[in-house]
N, C-alpha and C. Protein backbone atom coordinates (compact mmCIF):
# COMPACT_ATOMS: atom_id res chain seq x y z
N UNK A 1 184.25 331.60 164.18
CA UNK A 1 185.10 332.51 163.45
C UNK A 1 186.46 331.89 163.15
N UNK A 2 186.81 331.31 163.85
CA UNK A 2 188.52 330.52 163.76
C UNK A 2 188.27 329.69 162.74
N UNK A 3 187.30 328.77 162.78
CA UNK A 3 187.07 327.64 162.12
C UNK A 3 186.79 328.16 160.49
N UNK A 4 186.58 329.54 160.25
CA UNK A 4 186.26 329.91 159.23
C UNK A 4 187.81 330.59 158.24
N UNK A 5 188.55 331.09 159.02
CA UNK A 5 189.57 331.62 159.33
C UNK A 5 190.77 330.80 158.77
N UNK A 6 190.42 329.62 159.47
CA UNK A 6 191.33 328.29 158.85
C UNK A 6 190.97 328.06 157.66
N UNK A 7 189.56 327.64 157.52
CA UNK A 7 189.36 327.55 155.63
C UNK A 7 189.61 328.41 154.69
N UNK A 8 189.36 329.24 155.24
CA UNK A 8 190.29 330.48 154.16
C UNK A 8 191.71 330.31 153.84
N UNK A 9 192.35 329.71 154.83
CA UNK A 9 194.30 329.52 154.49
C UNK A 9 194.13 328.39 153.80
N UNK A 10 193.33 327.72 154.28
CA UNK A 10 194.22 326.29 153.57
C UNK A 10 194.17 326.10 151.90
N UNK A 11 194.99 325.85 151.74
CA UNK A 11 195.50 325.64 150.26
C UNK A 11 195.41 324.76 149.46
N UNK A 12 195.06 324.08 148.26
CA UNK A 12 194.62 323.42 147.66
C UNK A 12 196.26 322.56 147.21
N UNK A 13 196.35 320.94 147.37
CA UNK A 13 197.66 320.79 146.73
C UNK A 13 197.93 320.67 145.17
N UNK A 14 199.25 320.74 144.95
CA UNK A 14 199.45 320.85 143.33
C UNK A 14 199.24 319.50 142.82
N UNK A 15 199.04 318.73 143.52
CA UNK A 15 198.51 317.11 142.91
C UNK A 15 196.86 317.25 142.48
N UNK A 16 195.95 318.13 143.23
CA UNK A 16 194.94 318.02 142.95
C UNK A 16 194.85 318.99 141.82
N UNK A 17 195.52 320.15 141.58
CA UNK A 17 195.37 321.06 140.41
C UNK A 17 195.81 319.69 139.45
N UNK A 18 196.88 319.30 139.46
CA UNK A 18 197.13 318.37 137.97
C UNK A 18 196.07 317.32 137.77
N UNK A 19 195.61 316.70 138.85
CA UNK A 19 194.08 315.44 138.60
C UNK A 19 193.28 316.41 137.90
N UNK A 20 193.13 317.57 138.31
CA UNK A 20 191.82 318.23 137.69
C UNK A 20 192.39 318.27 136.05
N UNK A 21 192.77 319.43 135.97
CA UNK A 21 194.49 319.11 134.75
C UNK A 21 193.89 317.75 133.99
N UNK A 22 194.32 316.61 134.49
CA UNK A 22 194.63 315.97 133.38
C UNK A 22 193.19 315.23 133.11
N UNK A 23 192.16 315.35 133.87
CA UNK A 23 190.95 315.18 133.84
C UNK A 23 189.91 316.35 132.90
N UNK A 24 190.52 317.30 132.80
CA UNK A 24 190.13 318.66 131.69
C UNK A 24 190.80 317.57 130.12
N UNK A 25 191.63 317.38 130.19
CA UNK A 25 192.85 317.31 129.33
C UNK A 25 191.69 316.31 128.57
N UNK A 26 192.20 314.86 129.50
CA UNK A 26 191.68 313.64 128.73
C UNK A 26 189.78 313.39 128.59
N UNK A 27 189.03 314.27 129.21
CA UNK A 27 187.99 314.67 128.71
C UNK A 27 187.21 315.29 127.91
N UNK A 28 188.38 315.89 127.45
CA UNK A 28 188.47 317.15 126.26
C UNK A 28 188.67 316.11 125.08
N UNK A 29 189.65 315.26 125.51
CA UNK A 29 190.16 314.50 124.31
C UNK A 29 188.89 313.41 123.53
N UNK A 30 188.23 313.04 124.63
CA UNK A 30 187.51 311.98 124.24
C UNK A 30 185.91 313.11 123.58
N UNK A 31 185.67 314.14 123.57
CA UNK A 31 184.79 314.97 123.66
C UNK A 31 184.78 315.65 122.21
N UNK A 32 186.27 316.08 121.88
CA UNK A 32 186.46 316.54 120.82
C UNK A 32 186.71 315.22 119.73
N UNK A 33 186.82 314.13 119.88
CA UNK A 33 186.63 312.45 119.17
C UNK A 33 185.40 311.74 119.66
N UNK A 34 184.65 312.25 120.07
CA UNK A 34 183.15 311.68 120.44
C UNK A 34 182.74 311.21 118.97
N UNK A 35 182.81 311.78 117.72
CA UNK A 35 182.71 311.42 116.54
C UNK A 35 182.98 310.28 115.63
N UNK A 36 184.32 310.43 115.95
CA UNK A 36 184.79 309.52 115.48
C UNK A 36 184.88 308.02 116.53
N UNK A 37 184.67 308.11 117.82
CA UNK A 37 184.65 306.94 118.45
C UNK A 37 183.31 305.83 118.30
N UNK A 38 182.30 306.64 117.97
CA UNK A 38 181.21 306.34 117.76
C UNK A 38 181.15 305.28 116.15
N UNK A 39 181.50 306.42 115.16
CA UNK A 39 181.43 306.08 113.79
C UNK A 39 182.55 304.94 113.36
N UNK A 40 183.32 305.27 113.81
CA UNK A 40 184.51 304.30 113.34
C UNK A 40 185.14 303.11 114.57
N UNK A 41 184.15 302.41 115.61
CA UNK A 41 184.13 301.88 116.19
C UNK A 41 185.31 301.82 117.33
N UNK A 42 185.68 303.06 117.52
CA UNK A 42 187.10 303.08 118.67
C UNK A 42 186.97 302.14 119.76
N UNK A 43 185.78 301.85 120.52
CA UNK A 43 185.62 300.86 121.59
C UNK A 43 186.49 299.29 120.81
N UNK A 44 186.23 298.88 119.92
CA UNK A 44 186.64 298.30 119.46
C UNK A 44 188.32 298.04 118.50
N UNK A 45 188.82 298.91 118.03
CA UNK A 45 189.80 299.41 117.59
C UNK A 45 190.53 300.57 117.22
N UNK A 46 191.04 301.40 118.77
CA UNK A 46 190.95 303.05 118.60
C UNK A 46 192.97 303.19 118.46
N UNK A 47 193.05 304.15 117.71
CA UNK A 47 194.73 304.77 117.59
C UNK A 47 194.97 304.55 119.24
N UNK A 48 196.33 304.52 118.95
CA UNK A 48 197.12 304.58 120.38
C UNK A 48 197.26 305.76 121.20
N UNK A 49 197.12 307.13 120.30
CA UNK A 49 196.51 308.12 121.94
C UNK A 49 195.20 307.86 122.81
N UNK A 50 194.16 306.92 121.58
CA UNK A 50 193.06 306.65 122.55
C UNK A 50 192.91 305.96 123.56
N UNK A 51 194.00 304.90 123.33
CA UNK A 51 194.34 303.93 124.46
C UNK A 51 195.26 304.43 125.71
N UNK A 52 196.10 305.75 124.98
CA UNK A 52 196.64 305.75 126.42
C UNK A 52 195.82 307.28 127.52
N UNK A 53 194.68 307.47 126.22
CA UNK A 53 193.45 308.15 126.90
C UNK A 53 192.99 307.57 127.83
N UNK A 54 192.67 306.37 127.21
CA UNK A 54 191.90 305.66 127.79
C UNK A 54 191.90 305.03 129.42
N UNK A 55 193.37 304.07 129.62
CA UNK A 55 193.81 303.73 130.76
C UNK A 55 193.71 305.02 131.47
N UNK A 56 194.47 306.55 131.36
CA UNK A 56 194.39 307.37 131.87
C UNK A 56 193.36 307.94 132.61
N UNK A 57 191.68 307.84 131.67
CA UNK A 57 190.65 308.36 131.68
C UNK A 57 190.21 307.07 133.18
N UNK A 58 190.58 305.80 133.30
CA UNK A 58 190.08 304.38 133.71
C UNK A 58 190.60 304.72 135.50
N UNK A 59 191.84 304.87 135.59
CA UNK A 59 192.77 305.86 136.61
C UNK A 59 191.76 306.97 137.34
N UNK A 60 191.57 308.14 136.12
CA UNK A 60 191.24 308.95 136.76
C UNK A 60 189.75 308.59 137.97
N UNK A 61 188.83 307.56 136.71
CA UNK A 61 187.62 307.44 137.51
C UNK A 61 187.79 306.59 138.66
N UNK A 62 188.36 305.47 138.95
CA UNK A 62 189.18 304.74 140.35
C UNK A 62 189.44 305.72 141.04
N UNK A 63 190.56 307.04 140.92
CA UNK A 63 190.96 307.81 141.98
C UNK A 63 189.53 308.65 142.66
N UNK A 64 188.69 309.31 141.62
CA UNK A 64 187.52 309.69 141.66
C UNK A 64 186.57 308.97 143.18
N UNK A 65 186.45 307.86 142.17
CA UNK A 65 186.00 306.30 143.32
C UNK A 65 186.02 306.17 144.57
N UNK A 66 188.05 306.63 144.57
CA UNK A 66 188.67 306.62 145.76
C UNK A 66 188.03 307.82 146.87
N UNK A 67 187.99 309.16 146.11
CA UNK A 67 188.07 310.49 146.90
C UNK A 67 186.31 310.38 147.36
N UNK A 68 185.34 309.83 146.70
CA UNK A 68 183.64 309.92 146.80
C UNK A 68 183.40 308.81 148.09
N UNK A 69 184.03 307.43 147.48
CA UNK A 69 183.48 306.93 148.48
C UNK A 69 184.94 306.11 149.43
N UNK A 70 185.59 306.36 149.42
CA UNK A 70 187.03 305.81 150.14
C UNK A 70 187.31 304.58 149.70
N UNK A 71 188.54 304.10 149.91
CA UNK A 71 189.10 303.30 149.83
C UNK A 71 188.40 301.72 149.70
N UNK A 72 187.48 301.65 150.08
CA UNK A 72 186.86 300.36 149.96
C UNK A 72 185.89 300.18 148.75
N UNK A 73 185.12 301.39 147.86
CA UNK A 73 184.69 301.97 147.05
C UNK A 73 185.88 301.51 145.70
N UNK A 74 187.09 302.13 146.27
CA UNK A 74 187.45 302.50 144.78
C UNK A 74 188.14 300.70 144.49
N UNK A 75 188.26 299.93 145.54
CA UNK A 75 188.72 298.56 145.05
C UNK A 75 187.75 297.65 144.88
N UNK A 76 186.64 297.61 144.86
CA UNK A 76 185.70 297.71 144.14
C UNK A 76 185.26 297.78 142.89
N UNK A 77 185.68 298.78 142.52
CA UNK A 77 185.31 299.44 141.24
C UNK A 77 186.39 298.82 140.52
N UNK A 78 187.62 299.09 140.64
CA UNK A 78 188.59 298.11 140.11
C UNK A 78 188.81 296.83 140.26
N UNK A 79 188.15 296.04 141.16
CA UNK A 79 188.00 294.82 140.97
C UNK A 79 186.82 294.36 139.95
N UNK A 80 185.86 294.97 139.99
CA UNK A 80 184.88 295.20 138.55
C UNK A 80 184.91 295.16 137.53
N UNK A 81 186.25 296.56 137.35
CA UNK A 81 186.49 296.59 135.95
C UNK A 81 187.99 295.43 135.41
N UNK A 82 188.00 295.05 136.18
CA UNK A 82 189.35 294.65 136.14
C UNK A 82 188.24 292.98 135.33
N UNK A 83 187.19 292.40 135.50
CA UNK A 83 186.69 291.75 135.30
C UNK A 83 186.70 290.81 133.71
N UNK A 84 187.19 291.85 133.20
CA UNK A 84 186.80 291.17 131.61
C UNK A 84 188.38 290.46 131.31
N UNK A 85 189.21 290.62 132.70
CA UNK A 85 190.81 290.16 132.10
C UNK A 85 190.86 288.37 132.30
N UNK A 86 190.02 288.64 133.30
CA UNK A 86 189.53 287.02 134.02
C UNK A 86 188.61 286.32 133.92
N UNK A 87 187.40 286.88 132.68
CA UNK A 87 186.32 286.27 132.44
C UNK A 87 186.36 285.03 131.88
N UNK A 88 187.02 284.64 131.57
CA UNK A 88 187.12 283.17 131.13
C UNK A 88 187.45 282.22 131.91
N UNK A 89 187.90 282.51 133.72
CA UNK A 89 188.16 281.83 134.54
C UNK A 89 187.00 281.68 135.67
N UNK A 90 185.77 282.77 135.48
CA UNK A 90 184.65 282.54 136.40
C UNK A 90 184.38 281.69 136.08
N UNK A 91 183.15 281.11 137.07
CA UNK A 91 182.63 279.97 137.08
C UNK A 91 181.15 280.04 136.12
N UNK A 92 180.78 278.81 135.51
CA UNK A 92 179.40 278.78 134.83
C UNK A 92 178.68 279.83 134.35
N UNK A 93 177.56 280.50 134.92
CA UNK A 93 177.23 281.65 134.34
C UNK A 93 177.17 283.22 134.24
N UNK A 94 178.79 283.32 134.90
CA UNK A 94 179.47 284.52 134.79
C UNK A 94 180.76 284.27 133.71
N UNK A 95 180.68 283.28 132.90
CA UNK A 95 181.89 282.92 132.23
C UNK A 95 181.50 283.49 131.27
N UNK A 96 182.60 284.34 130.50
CA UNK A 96 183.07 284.80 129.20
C UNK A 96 184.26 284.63 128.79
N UNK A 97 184.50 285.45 127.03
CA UNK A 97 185.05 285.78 126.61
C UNK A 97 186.31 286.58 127.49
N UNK A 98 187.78 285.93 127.28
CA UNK A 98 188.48 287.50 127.95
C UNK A 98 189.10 288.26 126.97
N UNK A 99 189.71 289.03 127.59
CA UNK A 99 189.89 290.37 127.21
C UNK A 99 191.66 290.94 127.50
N UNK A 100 191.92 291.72 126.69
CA UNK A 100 193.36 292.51 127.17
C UNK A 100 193.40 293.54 127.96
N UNK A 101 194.19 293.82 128.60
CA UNK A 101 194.03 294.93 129.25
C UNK A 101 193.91 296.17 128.46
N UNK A 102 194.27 296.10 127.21
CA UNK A 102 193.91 297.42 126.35
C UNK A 102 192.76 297.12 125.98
N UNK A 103 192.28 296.24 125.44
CA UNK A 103 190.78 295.79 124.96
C UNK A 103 189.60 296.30 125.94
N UNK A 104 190.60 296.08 127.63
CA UNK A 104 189.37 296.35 128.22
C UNK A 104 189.05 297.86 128.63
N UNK A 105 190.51 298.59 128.56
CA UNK A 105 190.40 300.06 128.43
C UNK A 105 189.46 300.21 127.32
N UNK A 106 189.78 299.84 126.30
CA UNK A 106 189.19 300.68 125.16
C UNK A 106 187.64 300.76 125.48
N UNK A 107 187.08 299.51 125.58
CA UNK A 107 186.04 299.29 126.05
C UNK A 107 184.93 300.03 127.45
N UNK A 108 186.09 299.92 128.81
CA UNK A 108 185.58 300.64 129.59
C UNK A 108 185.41 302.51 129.16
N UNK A 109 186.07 302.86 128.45
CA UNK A 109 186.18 304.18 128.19
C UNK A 109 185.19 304.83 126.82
N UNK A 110 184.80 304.08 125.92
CA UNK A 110 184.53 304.47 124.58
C UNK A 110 183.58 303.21 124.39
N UNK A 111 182.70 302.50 124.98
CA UNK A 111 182.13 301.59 124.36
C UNK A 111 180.79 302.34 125.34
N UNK A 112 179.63 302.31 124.91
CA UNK A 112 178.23 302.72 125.05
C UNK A 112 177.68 302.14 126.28
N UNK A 113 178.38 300.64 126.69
CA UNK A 113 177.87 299.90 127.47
C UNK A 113 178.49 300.16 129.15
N UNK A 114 179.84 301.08 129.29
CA UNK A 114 180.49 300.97 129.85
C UNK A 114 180.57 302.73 130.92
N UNK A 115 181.54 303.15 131.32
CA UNK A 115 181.41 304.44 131.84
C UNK A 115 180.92 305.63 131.19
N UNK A 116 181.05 305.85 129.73
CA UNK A 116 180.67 306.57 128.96
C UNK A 116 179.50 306.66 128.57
N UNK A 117 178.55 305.40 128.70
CA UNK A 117 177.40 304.95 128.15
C UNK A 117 176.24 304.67 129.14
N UNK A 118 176.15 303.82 129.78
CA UNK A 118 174.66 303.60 130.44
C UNK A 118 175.16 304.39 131.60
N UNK A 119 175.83 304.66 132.22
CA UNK A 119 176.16 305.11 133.85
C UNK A 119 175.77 306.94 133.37
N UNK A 120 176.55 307.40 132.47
CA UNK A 120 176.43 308.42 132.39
C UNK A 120 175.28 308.82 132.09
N UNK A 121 174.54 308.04 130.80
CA UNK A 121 173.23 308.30 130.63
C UNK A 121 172.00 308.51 131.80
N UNK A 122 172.31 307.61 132.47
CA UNK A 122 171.68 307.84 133.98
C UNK A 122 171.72 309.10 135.07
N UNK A 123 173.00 309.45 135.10
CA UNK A 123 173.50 310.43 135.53
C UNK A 123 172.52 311.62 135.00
N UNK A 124 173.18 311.53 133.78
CA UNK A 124 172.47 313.34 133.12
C UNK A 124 171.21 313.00 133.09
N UNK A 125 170.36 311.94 132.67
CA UNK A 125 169.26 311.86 132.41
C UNK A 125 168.10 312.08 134.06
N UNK A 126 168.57 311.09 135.19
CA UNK A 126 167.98 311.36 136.24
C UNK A 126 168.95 312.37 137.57
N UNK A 127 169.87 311.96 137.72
CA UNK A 127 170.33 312.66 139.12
C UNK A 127 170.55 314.00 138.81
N UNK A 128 170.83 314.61 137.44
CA UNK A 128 171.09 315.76 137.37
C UNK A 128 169.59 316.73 137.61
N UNK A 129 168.62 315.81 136.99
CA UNK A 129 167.44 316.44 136.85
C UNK A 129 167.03 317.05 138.31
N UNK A 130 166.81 315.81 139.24
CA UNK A 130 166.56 315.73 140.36
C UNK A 130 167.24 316.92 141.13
N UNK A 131 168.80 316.32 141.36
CA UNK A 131 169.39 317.81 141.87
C UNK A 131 168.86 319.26 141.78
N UNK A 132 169.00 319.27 140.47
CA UNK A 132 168.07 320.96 139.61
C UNK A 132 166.73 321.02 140.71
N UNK A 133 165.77 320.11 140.35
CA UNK A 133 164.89 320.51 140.95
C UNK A 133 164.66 320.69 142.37
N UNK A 134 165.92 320.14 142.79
CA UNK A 134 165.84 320.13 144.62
C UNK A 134 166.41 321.41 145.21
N UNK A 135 167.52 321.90 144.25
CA UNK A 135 167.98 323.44 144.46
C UNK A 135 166.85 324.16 144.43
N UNK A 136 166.27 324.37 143.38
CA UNK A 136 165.21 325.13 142.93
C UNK A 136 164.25 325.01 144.17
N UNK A 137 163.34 323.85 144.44
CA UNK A 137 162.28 323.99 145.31
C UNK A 137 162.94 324.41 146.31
N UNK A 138 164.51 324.14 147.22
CA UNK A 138 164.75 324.81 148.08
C UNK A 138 165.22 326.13 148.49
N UNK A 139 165.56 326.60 147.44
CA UNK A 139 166.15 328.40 147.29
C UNK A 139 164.51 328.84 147.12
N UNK A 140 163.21 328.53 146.33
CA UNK A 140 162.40 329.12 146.47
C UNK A 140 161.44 329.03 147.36
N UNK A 141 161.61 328.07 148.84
CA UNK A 141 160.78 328.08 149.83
C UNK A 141 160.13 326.69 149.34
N UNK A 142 160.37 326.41 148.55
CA UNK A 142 158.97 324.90 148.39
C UNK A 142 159.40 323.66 149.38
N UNK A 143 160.56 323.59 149.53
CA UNK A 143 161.22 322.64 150.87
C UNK A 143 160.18 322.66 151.78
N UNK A 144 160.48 324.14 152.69
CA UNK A 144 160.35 324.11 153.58
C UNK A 144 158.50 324.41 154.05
N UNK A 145 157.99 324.34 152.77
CA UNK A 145 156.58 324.54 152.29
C UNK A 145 155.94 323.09 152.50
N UNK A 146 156.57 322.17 151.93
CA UNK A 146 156.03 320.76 152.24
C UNK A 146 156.67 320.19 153.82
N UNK A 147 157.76 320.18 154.29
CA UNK A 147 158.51 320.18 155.59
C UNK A 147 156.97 320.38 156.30
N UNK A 148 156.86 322.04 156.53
CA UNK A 148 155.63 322.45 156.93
C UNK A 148 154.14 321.76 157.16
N UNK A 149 153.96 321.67 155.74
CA UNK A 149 152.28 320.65 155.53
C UNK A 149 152.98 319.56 156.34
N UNK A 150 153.93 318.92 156.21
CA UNK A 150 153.53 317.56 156.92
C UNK A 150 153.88 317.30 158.58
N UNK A 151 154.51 318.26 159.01
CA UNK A 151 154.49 318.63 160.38
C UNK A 151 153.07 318.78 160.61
N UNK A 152 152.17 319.80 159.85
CA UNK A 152 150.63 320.08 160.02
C UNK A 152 149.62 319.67 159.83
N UNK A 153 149.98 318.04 159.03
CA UNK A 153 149.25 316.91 158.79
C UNK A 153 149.73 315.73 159.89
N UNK A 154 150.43 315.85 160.29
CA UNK A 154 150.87 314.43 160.96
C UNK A 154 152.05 314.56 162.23
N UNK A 155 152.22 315.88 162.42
CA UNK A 155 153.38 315.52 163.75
C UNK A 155 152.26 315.83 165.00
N UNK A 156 150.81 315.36 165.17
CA UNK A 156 150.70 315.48 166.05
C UNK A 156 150.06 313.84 166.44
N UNK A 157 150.36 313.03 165.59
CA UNK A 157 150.10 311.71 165.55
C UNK A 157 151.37 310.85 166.20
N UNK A 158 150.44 309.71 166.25
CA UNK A 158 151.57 308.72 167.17
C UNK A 158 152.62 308.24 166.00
N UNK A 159 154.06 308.07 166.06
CA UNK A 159 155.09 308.28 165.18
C UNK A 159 154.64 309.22 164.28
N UNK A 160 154.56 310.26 164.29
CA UNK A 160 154.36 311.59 163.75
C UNK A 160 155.90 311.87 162.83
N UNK A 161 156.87 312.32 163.90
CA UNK A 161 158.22 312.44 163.47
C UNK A 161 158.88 311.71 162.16
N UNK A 162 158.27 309.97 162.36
CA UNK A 162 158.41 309.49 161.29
C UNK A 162 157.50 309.37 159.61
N UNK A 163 156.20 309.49 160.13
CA UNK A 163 155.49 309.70 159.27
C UNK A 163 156.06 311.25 158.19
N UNK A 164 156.06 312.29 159.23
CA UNK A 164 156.17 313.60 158.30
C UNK A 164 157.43 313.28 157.81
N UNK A 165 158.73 312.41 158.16
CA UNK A 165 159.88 312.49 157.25
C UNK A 165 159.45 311.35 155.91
N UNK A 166 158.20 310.91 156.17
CA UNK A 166 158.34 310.44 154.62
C UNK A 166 157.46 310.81 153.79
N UNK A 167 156.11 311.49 154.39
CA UNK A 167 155.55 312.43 153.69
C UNK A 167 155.83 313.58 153.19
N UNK A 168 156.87 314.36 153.77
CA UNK A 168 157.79 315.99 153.16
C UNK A 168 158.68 315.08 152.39
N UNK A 169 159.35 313.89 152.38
CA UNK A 169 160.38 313.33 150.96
C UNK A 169 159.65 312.96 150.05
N UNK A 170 158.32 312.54 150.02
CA UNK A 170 157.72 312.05 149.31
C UNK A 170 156.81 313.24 148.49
């Protein structure tokens, strides 16, 4: 009861209302120009609110990075993206073309290949699916329906315990 008591007070800070804020903001922005980024090649040469969309939008997903998987996660991710500034200094067959730091905003933000494009596609296309269906089988009993069968197929076998945890995931 205390422990419940406490989550009820605690308060959300005004830094996280404005991340959300400016993450509404500059998602909106790129959402309502989805059109034109596409058609008129913005990854490649976008007006200057898109660019300072862009870095903004680049920020937000690092801090993101930061809050999912901590601190070792989000430098990472920025050492990654940070990649196309120095590509011309890797070695042999990681060597490219480099890049500006606006070039590589524009790019990480509005180019198909980059956060907007294959990652997301992945996203909506499989994990969202998956999720859906894992709510679903579990609010309607189907979880705990297969859980079941494989306790009743196999937990009375030798590594049983392990067998039924990969037969009920499977």
């Amino acid at each position: 009861m205390a422990d419940q008591a406490s989550l009820q007070h605690r308060s959300i800070p005004w830094y996280d209302y404005a991340l959300s804020l400016a993450t509404l903001i500059v998602g909106g922005y790129f959402v309502y120009h989805a059109e034109s980024i596409l058609e008129r090649g913005w990854a490649f040469a976008a007006p200057d609110t898109a660019i300072i969309a862009s870095y903004a939008w680049w920020l937000l997903i690092v801090e993101a990075a930061r809050r999912a998987g901590g601190w070792p996660i989000a430098v990472i991710v920025s050492l990654f993206s940070l990649y196309p500034l120095v590509a011309d200094v890797m070695p042999g067959p990681i060597q490219a073309f480099p890049s500006t730091l606006e070039e590589t905003a524009m790019y990480h933000t509005m180019s198909t290949e980059s956060i907007m494009g294959v990652p997301l596609q992945a996203f909506a296309g499989l994990v969202i699916g998956f999720l859906v269906f894992g709510v679903v089988l579990q609010k309607s009993g189907g979880g705990k329906f297969f859980i079941n069968l494989a306790f009743a197929l196999l937990g009375h076998v030798r590594g049983g315990p392990a067998k039924v945890s990969i037969f009920s995931s499977g």
